[in-house]
Protein backbone atom coordinates (compact mmCIF):
# COMPACT_ATOMS: atom_id res chain seq x y z
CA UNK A 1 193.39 132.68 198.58
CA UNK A 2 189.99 133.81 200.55
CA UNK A 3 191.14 137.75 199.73
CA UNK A 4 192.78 137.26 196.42
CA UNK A 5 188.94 135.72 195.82
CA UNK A 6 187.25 138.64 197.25
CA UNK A 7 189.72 140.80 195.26
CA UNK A 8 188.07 139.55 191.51
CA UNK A 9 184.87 139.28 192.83
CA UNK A 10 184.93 142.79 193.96
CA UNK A 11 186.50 144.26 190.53
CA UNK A 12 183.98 141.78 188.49
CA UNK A 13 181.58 143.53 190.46
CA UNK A 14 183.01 146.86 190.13
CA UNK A 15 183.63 146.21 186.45
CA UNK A 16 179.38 144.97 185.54
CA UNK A 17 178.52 147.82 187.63
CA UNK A 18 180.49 150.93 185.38
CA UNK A 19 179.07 149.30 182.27
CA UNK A 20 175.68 148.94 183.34
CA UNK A 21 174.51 152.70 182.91
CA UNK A 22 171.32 152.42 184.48
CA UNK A 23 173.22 152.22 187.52
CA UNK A 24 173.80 154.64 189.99
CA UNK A 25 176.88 156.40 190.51
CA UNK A 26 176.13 158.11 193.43
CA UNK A 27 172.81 158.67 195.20
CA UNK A 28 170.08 159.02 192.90
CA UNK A 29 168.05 161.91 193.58
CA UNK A 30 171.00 164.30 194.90
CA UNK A 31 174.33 163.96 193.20
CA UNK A 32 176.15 160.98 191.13
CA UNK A 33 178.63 161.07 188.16
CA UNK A 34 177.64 160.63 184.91
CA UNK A 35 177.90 157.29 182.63
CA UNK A 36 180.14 157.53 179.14
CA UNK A 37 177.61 155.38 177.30
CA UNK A 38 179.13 152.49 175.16
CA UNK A 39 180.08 153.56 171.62
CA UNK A 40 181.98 152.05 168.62
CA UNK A 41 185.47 153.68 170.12
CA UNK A 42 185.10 151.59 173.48
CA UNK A 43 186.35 147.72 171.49
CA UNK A 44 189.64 149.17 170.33
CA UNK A 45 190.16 151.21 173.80
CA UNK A 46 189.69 147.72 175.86
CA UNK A 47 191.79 145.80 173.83
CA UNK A 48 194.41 148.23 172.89
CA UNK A 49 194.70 149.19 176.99
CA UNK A 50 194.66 145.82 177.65
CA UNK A 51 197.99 145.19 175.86
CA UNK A 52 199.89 147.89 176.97
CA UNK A 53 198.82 147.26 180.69
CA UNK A 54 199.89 143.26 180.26
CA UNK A 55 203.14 144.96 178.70
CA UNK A 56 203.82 147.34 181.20
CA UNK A 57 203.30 144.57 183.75
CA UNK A 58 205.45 142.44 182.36
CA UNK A 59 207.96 145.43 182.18
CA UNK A 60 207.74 146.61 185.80
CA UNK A 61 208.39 142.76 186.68
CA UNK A 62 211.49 142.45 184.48
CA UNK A 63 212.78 145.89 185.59
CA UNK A 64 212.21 145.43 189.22
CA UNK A 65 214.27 142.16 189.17
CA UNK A 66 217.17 144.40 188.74
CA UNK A 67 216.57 145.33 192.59
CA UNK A 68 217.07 143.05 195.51
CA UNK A 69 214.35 141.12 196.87
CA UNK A 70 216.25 140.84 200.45
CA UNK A 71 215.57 143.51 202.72
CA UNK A 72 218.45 144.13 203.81
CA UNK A 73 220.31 144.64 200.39
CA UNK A 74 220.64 147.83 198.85
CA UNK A 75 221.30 148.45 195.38
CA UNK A 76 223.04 151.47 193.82
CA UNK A 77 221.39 155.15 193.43
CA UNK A 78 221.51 155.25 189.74
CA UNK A 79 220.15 151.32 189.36
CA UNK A 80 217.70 152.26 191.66
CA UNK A 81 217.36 155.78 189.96
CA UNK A 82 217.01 153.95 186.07
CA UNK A 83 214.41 151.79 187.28
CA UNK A 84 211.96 154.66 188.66
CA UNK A 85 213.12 156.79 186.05
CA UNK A 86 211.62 154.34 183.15
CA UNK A 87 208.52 152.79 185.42
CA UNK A 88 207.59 156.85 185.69
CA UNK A 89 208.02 157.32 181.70
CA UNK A 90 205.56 154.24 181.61
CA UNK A 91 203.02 155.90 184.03
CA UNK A 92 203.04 158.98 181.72
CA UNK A 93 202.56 157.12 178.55
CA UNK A 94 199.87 154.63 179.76
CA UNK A 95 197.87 157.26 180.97
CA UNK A 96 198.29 159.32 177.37
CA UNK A 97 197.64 156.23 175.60
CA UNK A 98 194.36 155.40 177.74
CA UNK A 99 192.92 158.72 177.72
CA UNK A 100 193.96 158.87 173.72
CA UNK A 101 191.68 156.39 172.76
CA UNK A 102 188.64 157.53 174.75
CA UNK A 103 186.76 159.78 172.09
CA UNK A 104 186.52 163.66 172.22
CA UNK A 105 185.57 165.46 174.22
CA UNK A 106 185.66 162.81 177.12
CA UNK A 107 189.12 161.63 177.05
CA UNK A 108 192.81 163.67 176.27
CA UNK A 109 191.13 166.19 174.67
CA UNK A 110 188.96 167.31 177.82
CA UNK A 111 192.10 168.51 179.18
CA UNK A 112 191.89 172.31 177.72
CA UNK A 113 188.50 172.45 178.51
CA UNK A 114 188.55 171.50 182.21
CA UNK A 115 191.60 173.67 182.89
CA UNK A 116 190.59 176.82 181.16
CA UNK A 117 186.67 176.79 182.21
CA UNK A 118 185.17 177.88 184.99
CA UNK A 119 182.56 175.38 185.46
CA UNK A 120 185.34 172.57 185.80
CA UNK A 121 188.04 174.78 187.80
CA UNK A 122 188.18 178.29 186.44
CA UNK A 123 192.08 178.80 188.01
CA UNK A 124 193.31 179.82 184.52
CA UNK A 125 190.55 181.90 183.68
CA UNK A 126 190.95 183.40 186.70
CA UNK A 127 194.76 184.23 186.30
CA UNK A 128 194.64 184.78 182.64
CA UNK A 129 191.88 187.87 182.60
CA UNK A 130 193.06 189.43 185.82
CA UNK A 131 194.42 192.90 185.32
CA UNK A 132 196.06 192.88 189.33
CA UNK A 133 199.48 192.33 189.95
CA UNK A 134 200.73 189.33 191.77
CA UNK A 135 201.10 191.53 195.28
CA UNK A 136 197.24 192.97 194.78
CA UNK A 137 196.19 189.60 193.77
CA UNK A 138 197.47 188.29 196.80
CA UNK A 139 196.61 191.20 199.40
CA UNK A 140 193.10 190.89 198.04
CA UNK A 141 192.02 187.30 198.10
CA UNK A 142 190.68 187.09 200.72
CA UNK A 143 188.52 189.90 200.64
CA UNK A 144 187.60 188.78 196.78
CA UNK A 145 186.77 185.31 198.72
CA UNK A 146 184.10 186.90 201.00
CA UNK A 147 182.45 188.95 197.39
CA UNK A 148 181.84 185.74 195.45
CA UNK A 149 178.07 184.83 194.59
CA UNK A 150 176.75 182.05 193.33
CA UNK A 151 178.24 178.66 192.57
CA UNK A 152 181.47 180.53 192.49
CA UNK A 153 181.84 180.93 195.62
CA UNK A 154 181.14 177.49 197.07
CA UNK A 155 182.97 175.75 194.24
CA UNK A 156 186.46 175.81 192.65
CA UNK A 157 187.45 179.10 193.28
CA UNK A 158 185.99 180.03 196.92
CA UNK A 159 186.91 176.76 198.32
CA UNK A 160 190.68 177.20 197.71
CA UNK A 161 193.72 179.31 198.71
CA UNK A 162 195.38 181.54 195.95
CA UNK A 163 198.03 178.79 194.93
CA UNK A 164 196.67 177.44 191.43
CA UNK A 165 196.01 180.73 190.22
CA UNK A 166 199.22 181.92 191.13
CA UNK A 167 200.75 178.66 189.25
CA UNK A 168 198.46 178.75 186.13
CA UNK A 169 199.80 182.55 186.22
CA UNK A 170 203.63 181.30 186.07
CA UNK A 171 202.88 178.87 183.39
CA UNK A 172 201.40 181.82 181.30
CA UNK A 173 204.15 183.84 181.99
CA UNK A 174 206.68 181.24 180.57
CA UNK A 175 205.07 180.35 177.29
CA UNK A 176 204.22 184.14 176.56
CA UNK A 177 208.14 185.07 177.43
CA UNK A 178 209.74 181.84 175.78
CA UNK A 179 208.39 181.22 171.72
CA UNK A 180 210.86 178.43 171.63
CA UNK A 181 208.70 176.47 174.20
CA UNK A 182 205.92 177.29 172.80
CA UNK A 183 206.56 176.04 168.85
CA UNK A 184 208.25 172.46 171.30
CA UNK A 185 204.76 172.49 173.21
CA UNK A 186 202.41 172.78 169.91
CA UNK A 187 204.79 170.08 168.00
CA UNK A 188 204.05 167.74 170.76
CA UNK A 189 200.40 168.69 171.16
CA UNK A 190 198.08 165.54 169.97
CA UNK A 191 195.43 166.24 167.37
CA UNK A 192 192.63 165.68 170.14
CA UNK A 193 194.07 168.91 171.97
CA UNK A 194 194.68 170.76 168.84
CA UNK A 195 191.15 170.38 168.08
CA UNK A 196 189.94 171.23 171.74
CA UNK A 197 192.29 174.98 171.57
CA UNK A 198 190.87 175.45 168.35
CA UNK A 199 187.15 175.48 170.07
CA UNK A 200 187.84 177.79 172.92
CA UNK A 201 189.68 179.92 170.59
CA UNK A 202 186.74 180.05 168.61
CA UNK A 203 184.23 180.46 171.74
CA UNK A 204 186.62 183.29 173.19
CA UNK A 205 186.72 184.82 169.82
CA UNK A 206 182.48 184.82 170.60
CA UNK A 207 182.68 186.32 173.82
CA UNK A 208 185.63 188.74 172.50
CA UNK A 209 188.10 187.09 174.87
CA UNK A 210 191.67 186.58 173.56
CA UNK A 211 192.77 182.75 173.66
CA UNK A 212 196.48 182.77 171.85
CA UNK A 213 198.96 180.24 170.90
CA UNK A 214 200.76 180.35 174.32
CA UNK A 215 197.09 179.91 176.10
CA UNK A 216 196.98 176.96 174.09
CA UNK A 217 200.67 175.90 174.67
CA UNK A 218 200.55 176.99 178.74
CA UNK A 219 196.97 174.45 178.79
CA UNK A 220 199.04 171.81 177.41
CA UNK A 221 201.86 172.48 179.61
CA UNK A 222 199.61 172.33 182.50
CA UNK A 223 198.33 169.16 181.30
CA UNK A 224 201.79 166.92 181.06
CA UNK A 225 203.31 168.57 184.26
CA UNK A 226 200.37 167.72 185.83
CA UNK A 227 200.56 164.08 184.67
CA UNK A 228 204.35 164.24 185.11
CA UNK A 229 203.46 164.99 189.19
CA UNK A 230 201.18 161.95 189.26
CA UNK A 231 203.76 159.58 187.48
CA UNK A 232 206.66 160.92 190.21
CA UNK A 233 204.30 159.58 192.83
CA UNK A 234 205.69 156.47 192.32
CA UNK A 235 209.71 156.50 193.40
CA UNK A 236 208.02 158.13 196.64
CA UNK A 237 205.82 155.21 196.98
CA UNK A 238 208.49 153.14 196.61
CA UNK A 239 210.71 155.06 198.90
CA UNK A 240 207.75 155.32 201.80
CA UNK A 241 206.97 150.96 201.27
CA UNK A 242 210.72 150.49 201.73
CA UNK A 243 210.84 152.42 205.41
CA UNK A 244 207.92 150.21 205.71
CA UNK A 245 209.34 147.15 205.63
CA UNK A 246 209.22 146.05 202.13
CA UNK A 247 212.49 145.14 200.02
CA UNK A 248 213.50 147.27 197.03
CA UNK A 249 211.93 144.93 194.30
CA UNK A 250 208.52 144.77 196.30
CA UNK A 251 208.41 148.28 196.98
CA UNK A 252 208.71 149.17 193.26
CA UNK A 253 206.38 146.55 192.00
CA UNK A 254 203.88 147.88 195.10
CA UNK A 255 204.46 151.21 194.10
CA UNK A 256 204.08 150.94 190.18
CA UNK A 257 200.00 150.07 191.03
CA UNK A 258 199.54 153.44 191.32
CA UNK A 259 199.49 154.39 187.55
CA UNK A 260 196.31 151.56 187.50
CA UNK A 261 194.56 153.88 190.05
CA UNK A 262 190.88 154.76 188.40
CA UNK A 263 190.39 157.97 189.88
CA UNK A 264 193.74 159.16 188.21
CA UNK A 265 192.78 158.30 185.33
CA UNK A 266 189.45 159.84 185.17
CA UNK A 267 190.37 162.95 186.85
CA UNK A 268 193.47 163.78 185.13
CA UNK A 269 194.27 166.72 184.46
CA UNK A 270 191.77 168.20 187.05
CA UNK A 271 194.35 169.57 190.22
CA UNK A 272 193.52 167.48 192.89
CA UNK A 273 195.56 164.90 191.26
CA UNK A 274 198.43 167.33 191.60
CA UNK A 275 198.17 167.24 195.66
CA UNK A 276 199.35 163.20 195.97
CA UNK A 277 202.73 164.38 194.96
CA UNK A 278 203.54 166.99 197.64
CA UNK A 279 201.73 165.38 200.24
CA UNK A 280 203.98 162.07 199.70
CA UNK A 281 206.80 164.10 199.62
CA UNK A 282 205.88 166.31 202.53
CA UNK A 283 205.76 162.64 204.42
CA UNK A 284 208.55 161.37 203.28
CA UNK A 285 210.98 164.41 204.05
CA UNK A 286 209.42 164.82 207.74
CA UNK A 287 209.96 160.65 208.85
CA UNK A 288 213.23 160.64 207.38
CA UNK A 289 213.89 163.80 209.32
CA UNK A 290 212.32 162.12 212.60
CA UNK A 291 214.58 159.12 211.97
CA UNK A 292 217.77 160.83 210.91
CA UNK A 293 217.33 163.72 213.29
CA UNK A 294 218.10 165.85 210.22
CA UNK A 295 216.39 169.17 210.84
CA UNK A 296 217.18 170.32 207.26
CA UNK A 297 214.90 167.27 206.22
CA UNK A 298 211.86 168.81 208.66
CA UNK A 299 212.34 172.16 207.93
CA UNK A 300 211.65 171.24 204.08
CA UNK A 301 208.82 169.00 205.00
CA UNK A 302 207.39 171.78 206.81
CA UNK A 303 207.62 174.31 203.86
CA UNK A 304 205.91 171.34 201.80
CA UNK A 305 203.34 171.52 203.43
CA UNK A 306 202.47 175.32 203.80
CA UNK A 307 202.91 175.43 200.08
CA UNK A 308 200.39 172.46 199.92
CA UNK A 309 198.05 174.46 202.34
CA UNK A 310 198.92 177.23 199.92
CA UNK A 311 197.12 175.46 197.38
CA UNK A 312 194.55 173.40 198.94
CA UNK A 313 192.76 172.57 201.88
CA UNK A 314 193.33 168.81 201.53
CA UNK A 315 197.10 169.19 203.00
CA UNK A 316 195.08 169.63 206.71
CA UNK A 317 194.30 165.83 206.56
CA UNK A 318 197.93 164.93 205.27
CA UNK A 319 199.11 166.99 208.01
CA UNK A 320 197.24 165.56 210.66
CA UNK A 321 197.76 161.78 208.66
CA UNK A 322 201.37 163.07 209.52
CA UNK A 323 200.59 163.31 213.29
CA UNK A 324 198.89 160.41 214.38
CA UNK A 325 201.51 158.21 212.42
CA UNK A 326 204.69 160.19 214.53
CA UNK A 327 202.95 159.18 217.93
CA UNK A 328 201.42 155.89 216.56
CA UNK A 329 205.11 155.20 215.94
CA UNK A 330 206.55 156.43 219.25
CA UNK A 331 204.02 154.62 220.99
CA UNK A 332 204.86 151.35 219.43
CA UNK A 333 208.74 152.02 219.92
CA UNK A 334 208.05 152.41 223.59
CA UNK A 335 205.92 149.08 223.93
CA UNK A 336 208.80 147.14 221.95
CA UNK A 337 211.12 148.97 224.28
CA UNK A 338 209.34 147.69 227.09
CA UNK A 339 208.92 144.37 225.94
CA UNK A 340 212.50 144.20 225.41
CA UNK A 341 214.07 145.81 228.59
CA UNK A 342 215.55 148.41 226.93
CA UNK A 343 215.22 151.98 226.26
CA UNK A 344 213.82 153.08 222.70
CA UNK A 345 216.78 154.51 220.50
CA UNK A 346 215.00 157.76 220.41
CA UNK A 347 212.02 159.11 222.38
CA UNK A 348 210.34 162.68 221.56
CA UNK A 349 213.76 164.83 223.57
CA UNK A 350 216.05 163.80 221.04
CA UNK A 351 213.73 164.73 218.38
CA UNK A 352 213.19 167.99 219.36
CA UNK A 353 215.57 169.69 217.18
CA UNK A 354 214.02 168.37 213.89
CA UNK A 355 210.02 168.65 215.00
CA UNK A 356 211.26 172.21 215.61
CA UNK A 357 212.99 172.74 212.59
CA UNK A 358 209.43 171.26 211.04
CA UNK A 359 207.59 173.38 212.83
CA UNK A 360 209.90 176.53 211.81
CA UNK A 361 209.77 175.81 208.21
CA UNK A 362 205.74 175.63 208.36
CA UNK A 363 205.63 178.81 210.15
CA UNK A 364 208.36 181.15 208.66
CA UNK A 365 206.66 181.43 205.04
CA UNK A 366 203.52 182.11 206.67
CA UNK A 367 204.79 185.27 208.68
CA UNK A 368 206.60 186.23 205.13
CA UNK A 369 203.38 186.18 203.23
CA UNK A 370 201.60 188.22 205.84
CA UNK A 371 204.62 190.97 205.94
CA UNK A 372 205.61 190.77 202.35
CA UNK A 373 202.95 190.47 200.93
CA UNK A 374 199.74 191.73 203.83
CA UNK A 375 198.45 187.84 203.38
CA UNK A 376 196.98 186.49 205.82
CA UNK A 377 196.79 182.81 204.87
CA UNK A 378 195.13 181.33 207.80
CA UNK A 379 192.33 183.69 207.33
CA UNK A 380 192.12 182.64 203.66
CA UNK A 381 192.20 178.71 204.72
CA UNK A 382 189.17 179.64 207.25
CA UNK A 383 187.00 181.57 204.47
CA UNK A 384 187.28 178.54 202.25
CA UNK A 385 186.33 176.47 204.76
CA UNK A 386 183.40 178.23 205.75
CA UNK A 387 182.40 178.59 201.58
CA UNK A 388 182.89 175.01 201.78
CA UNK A 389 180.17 174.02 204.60
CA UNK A 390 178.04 176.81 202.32
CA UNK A 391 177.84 174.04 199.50
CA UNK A 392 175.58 171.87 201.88
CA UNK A 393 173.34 174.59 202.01
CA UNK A 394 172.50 174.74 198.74
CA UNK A 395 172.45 171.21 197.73
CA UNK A 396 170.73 169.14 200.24
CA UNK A 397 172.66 165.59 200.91
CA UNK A 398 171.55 162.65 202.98
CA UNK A 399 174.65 161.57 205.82
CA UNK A 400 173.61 158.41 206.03
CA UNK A 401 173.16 157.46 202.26
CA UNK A 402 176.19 159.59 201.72
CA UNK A 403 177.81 157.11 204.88
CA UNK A 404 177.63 153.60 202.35
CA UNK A 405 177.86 155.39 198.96
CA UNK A 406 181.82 157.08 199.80
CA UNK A 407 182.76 153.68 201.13
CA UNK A 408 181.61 152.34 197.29
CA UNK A 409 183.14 155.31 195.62
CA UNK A 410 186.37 154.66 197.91
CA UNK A 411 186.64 151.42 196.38
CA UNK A 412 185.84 152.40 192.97
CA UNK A 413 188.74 155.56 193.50
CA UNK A 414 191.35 152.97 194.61
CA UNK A 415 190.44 150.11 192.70
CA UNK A 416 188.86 147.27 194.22
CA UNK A 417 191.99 144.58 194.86
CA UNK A 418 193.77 147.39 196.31
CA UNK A 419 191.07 148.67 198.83
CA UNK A 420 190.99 145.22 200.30
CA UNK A 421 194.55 144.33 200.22
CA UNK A 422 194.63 147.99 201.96
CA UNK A 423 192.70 146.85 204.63
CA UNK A 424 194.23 144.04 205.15
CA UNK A 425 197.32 145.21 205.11
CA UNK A 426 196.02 147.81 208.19
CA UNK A 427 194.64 144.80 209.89
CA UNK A 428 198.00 143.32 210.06
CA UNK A 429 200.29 146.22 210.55
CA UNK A 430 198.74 147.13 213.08
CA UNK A 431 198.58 143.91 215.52
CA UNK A 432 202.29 143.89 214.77
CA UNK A 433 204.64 145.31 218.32
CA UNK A 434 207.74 146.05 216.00
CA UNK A 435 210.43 149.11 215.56
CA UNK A 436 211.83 147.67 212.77
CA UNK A 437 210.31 149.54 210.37
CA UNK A 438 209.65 152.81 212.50
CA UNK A 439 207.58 154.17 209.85
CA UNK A 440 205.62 151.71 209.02
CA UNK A 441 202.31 152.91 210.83
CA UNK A 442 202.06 155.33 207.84
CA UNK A 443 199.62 153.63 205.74
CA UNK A 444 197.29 153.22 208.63
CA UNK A 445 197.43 156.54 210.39
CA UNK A 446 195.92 157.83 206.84
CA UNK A 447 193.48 155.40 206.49
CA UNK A 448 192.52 156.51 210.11
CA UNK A 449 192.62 160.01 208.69
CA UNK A 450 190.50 159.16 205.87
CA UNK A 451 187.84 157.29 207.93
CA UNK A 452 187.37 160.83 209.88
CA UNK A 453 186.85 162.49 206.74
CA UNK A 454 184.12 159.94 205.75
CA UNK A 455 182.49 159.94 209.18
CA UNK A 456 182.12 163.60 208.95
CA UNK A 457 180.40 164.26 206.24
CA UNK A 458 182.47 166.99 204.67
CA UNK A 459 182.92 165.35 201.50
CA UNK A 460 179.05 163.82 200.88
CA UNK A 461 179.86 164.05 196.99
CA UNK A 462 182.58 163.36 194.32
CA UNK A 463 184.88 161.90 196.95
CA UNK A 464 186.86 160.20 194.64
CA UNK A 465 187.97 163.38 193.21
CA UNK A 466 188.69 165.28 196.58
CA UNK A 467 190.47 162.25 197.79
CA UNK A 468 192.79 161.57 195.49
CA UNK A 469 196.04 163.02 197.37
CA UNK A 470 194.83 160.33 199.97
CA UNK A 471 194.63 157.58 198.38
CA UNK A 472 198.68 156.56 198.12
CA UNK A 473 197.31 155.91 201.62
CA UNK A 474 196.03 152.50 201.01
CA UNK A 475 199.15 151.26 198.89
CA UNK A 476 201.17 152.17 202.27
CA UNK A 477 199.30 150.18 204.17
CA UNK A 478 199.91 146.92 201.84
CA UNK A 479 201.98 144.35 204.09
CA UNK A 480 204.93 143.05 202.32
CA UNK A 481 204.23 139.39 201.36
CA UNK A 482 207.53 137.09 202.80
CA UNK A 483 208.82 133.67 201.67
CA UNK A 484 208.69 131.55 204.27
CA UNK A 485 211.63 129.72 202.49
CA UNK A 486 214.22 132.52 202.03
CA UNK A 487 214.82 134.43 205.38
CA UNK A 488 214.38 137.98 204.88
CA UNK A 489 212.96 138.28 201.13
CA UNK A 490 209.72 139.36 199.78
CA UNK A 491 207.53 136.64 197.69
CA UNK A 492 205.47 139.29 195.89
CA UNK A 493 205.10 136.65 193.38
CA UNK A 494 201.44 135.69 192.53
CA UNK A 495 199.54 137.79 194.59
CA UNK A 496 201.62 141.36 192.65
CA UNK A 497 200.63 139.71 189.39
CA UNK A 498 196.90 139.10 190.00
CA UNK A 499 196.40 142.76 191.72
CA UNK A 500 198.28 144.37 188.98
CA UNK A 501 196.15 142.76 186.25
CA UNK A 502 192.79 143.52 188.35
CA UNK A 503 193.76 147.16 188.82
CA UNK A 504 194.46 147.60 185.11
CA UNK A 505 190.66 146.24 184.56
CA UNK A 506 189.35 148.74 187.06
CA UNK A 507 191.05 151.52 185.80
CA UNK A 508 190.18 150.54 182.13
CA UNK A 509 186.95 150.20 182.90
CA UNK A 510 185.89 153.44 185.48
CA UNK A 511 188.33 155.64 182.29
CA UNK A 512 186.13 154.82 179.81
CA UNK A 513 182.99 154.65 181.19
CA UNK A 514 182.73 157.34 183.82
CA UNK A 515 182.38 161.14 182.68
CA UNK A 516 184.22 163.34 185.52
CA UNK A 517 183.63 166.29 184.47
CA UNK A 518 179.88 166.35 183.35
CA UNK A 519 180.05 166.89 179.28
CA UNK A 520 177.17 164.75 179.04
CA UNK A 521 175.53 166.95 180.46
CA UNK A 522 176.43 169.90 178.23
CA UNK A 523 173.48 170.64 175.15
């Protein structure tokens, strides 16, 4: 009851704080987000968001009822297959519907504008008015990487490997070869980003740029595959909680939290929310390959993640996250081994075969790139690091200010009620001497991860943006809550309901009254 307490008093807290505009977001005299100010659009967003959350709720609770709360019972693929399938669908629409009702050009209808502009990303704008071909493009970067001036350089584009241009170039190719998915795209387009195209057509027209009907289509493409990524999250949530010791029913319910996460909903569809996806899956493919001893299973986690290093810097925390969990594991199967008398089931030897297979399928597509295509990609991923640290040079930040704000914006990212059952959660996992859930350590090797990120300063500014693909992190490390009554089942019960109805608050609240992307700031 003491943290369920500290759970609403945090997101009251959380909640007074976003709608009080006079304060800070950040640390006032260097860098903070911007405040959407209250407007006559903000009564029927609350309530209307209100309803669908307490009906999507109620959903996910009726749905995941179909699944076995006994951890040792398995249900059937396809039950188990329905359920994610329908809890995704209601992901995607909850975050249409809340960004829907958040007036232009701060909610839905942002989404053109921060995918084709430069100020917000400039990937698109980048692939769409480049006359190289995909191998120049490629052999070039990083030589284009050390030429950028300006804000350019330290920003969007010189902080990141040539990935999302390369992908906002294959979504251009498809609507421009296919007009059957582009008249599909534009009859499923919403007024708001109708009305957004419509703009940049007529500010391209301006600056004689050509913006077409398949720019507008491949933006709104963009848009619901990047939303589709986020709402797939989930089943791999679900899948990662169950090798941690929750049941089927728990690990859904768990897992379904993450549509309520505030930073996905402000951010979308800004890329970083595109990097939970394959960094979940990366982790998911390379424990099941440790625990299996399937080397197909590590060789694909390893490709995941030189495609995610492909397209971001963030996949070197996931792939260290990755590390400390493996040992963290081993480690606690050899203390239970000890305990016990016996040998652990498998030590590092046997394992061999699929941490090389990992390490293979890492590796290979590197020494491809660089003989296919003259890319050297750990050269690129070393230039953006270095036009990284260059930001700090030209906007002056204070460590330890920076130190207490990131643990607030953290908390604001994740929600409140799941920050501190998060920490909890780590708290408990990791007094627990167990191998029954090998995996289970996780949750708590990222939060480890993610307290080295905050310790070293690298990210002294819109944290809650960069760490988005780390924040799945903190629903991992949520214990599963057992029934003292029922051997062997979950009692998510009470303490699922509350959280789920707090996080829909916080999310409600940090969507409509937090501007990620600066228009307020535009004359």
């Amino acid at each position: 009851m003491v943290l369920f307490a500290a759970m609403v008093l945090c997101t009251s807290l959380a909640v007074v704080w976003l709608m009080s505009p006079m304060l800070p977001l950040g640390v006032p005299g260097e860098w903070g987000w911007s405040p959407l100010y209250w407007t006559t659009a903000h009564p029927f967003a609350w309530i209307s968001n209100l309803l669908l959350a307490a009906a999507g709720i109620g959903l996910v609770a009726w749905l995941s009822r179909r699944l076995p709360a006994d951890q040792a019972a398995q249900s059937s693929r396809w039950r188990r297959g329905i359920v994610a399938g329908v809890t995704m669908a209601l992901a995607m629409a909850w975050w249409l519907h809340l960004l829907g009702t958040i007036p232009a050009p701060f909610g839905l209808a942002r989404s053109p504008f921060v995918l084709f502009y430069p100020r917000m990303t400039g990937y698109y704008m980048a692939a769409r008015y480049s006359k190289e071909s995909t191998q120049d493009f490629l052999r070039n970067y990083e030589s284009m990487l050390l030429k950028l001036n300006g804000p350019e350089r330290y920003l969007h584009l010189g902080t990141h490997p040539p990935g999302l241009t390369l992908m906002n170039r294959g979504f251009q190719a498809v609507t421009t070869d296919s007009p059957a998915l582009v008249r599909l795209l534009e009859a499923t387009m919403p007024d708001q980003i109708m009305e957004a195209n419509d703009t940049i057509r007529g500010e391209s027209a301006i600056s004689r740029r050509e913006f077409t009907r398949e720019d507008g289509a491949a933006l709104w493409f963009i848009t619901l595959f990047t939303i589709l990524s986020a709402a797939a999250c989930i089943p791999l949530i679900a899948r990662l909680l169950r090798m941690a010791g929750h049941s089927e029913r728990s690990s859904m319910r768990w897992s379904a939290l993450w549509m309520f996460t505030p930073a996905v909903a402000v951010f979308l569809p800004k890329d970083d929310v595109l990097f939970a996806f394959p960094s979940l899956l990366a982790a998911l493919l390379w424990l099941r390959g440790l625990e299996l001893d399937s080397r197909w299973r590590a060789a694909a986690a390893g490709v995941v993640c030189f495609v995610g290093l492909f397209f971001s810097l963030a996949f070197l925390p996931v792939m260290l996250a990755l590390a400390i969990a493996t040992v963290w594991m081993w480690s606690r199967e050899s203390k239970a081994a000890r305990k016990s008398g016996s040998p652990p089931v498998k030590t590092v030897k046997p394992r061999a075969g699929a941490m090389s297979a990992g390490l293979a399928g890492l590796l290979i597509p590197v020494f491809i790139l660089l003989a296919g295509f003259e890319t050297n990609i750990t050269g690129i991923l070393r230039q953006n690091f270095e036009n990284h640290a260059e930001f700090y040079t030209h906007n002056a930040r204070s460590y330890g200010k920076w130190l207490v704000a990131n643990v607030g914006e953290l908390m604001f990212a994740a929600g409140p009620a799941v920050f501190l059952l998060a920490f909890a959660g780590f708290v408990t996992r990791s007094k627990t001497v167990s191998t029954a859930p090998r995996t289970s350590m996780l949750g708590p090797a990222g939060l480890i991860v993610l307290a080295m990120l905050w310790l070293s300063g690298k990210n002294m500014g819109e944290a809650a943006r960069l760490w988005i693909a780390f924040l799945p992190w903190l629903l991992l490390c949520i214990a599963p809550v057992r029934n003292n009554d029922v051997d062997g089942r979950d009692s998510t019960g009470w303490m699922w309901w509350g959280t789920a109805g707090l996080q829909a608050i916080a999310c409600i609240a940090a969507a409509t009254q937090i501007d990620g992307f600066g228009f307020s700031e535009l004359k």
